[in-house]
C-alpha atoms as a PDB file:
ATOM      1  CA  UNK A   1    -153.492  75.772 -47.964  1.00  0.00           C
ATOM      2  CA  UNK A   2    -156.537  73.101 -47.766  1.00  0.00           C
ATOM      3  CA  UNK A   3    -153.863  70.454 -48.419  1.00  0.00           C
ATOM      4  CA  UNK A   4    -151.117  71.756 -45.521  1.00  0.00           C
ATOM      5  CA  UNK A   5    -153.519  71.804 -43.070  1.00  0.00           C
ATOM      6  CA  UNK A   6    -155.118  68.290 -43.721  1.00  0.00           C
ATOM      7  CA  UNK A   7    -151.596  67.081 -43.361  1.00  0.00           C
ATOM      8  CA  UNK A   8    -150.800  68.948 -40.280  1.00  0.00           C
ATOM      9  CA  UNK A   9    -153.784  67.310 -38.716  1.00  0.00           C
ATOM     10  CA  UNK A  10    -152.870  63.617 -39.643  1.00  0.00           C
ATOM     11  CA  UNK A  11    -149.193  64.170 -37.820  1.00  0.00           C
ATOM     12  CA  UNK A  12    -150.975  65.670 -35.316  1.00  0.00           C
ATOM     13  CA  UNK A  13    -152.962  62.811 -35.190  1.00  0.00           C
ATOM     14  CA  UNK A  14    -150.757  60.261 -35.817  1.00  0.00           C
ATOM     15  CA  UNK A  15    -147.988  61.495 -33.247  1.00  0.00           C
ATOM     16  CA  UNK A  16    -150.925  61.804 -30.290  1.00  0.00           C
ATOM     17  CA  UNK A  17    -151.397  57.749 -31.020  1.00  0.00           C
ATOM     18  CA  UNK A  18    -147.606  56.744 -30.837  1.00  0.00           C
ATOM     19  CA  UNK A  19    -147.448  58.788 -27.883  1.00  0.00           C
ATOM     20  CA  UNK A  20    -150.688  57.121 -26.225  1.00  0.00           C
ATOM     21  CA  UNK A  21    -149.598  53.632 -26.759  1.00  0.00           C
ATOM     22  CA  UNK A  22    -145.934  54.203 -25.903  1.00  0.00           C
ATOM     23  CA  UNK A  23    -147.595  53.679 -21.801  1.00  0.00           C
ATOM     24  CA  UNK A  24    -149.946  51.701 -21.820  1.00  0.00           C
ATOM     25  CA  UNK A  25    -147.680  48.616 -23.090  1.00  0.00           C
ATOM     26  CA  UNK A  26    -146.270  48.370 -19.356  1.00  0.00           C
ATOM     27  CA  UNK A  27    -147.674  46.201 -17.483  1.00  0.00           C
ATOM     28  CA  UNK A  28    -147.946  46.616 -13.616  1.00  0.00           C
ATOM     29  CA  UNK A  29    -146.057  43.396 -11.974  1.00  0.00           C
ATOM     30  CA  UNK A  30    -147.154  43.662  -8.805  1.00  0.00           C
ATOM     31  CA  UNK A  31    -145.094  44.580  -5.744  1.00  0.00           C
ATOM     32  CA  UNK A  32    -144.649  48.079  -7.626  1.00  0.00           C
ATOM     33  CA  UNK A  33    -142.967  46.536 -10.149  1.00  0.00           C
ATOM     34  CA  UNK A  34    -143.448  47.888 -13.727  1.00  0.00           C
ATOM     35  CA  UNK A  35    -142.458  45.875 -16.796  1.00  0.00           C
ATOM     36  CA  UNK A  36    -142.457  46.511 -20.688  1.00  0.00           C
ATOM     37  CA  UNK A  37    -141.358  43.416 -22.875  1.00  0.00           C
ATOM     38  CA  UNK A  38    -140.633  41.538 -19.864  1.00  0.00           C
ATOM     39  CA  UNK A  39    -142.046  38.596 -18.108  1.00  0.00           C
ATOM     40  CA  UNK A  40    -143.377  39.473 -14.847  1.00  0.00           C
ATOM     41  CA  UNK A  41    -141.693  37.106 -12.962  1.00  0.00           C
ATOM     42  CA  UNK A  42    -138.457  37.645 -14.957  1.00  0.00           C
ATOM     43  CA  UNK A  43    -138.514  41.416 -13.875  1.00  0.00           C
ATOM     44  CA  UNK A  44    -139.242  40.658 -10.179  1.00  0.00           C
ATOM     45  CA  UNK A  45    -136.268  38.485 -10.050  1.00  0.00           C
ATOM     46  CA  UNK A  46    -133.846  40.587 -11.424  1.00  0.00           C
ATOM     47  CA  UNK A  47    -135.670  43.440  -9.094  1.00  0.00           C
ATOM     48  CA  UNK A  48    -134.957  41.497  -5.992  1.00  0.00           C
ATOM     49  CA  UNK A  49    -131.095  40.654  -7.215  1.00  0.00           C
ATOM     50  CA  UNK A  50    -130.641  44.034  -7.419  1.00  0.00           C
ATOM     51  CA  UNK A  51    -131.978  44.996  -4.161  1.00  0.00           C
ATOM     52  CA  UNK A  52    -129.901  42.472  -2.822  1.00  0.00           C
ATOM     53  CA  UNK A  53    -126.521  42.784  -4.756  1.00  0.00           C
ATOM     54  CA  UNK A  54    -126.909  45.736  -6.077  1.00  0.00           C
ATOM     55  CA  UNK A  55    -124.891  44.552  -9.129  1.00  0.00           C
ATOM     56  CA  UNK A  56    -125.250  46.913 -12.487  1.00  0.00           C
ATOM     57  CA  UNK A  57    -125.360  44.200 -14.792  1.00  0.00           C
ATOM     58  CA  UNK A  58    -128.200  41.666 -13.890  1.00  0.00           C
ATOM     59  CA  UNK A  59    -129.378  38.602 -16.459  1.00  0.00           C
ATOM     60  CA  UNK A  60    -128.104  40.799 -19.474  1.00  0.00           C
ATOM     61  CA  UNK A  61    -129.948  44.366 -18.380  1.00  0.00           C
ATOM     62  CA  UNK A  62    -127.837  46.983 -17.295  1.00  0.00           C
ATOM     63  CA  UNK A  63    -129.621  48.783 -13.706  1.00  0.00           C
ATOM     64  CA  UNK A  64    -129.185  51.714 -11.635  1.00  0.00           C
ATOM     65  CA  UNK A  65    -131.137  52.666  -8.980  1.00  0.00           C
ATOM     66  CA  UNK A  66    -131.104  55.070  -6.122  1.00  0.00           C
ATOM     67  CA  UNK A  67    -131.302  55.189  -2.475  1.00  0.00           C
ATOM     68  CA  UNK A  68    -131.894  57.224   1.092  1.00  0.00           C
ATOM     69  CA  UNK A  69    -130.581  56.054   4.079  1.00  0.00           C
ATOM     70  CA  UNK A  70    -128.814  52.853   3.002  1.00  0.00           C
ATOM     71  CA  UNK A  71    -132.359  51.865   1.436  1.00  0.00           C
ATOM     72  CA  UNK A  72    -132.951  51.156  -1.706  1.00  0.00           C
ATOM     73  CA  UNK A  73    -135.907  53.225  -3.204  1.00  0.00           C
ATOM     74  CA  UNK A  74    -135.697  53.595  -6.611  1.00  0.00           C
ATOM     75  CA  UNK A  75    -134.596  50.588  -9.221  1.00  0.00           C
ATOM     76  CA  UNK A  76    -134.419  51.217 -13.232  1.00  0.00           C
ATOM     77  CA  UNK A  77    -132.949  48.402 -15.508  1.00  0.00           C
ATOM     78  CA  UNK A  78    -133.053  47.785 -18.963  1.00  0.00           C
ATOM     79  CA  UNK A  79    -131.967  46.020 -22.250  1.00  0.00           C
ATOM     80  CA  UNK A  80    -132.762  47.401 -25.686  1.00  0.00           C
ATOM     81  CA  UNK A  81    -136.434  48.162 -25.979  1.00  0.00           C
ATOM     82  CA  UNK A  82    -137.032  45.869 -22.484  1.00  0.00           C
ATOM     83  CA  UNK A  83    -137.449  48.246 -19.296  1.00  0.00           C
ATOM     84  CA  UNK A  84    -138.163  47.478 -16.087  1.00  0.00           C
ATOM     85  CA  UNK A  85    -139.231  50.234 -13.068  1.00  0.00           C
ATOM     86  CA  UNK A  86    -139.774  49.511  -9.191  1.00  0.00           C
ATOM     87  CA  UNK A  87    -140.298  52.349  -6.844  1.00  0.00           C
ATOM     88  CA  UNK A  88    -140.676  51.987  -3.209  1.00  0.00           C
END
């Protein structure tokens, strides 16, 4: 019983971290621009294309966005583990 519980604390534990850290590697870009494995610049760019374009498949990252009133105000892209997040 001693043993179960000492394990059910450590996956507690352990699953709490993974799920702390998971956040806090994106990095604010600036210009509302959120970016996780990504160079800043890099995700502005491919932010702006898509604003522009709106093209699904920018520089290798597949995006989708939405929009209100022929604006855009929502823009989501990303490549394997890469994302990138911009919210008006």
């Amino acid at each position: 019983m001693r043993r179960l519980l000492l394990i059910s604390c450590l996956l507690t534990m352990a699953c709490t971290a993974l799920l702390a850290a998971g956040p806090a590697s994106a990095v604010s870009c600036g210009g509302h621009v959120t970016a996780n494995g990504v160079a800043c610049y890099k995700a502005r760019s491919i932010v702006t294309e898509y604003k522009k374009t709106r093209k699904h498949h920018i520089q290798g990252f597949t995006c989708s966005g939405k929009s209100s009133g022929g604006r855009i105000t929502v823009v989501n892209c990303h490549l394997q583990e890469k994302r990138i997040h911009w919210k008006a």
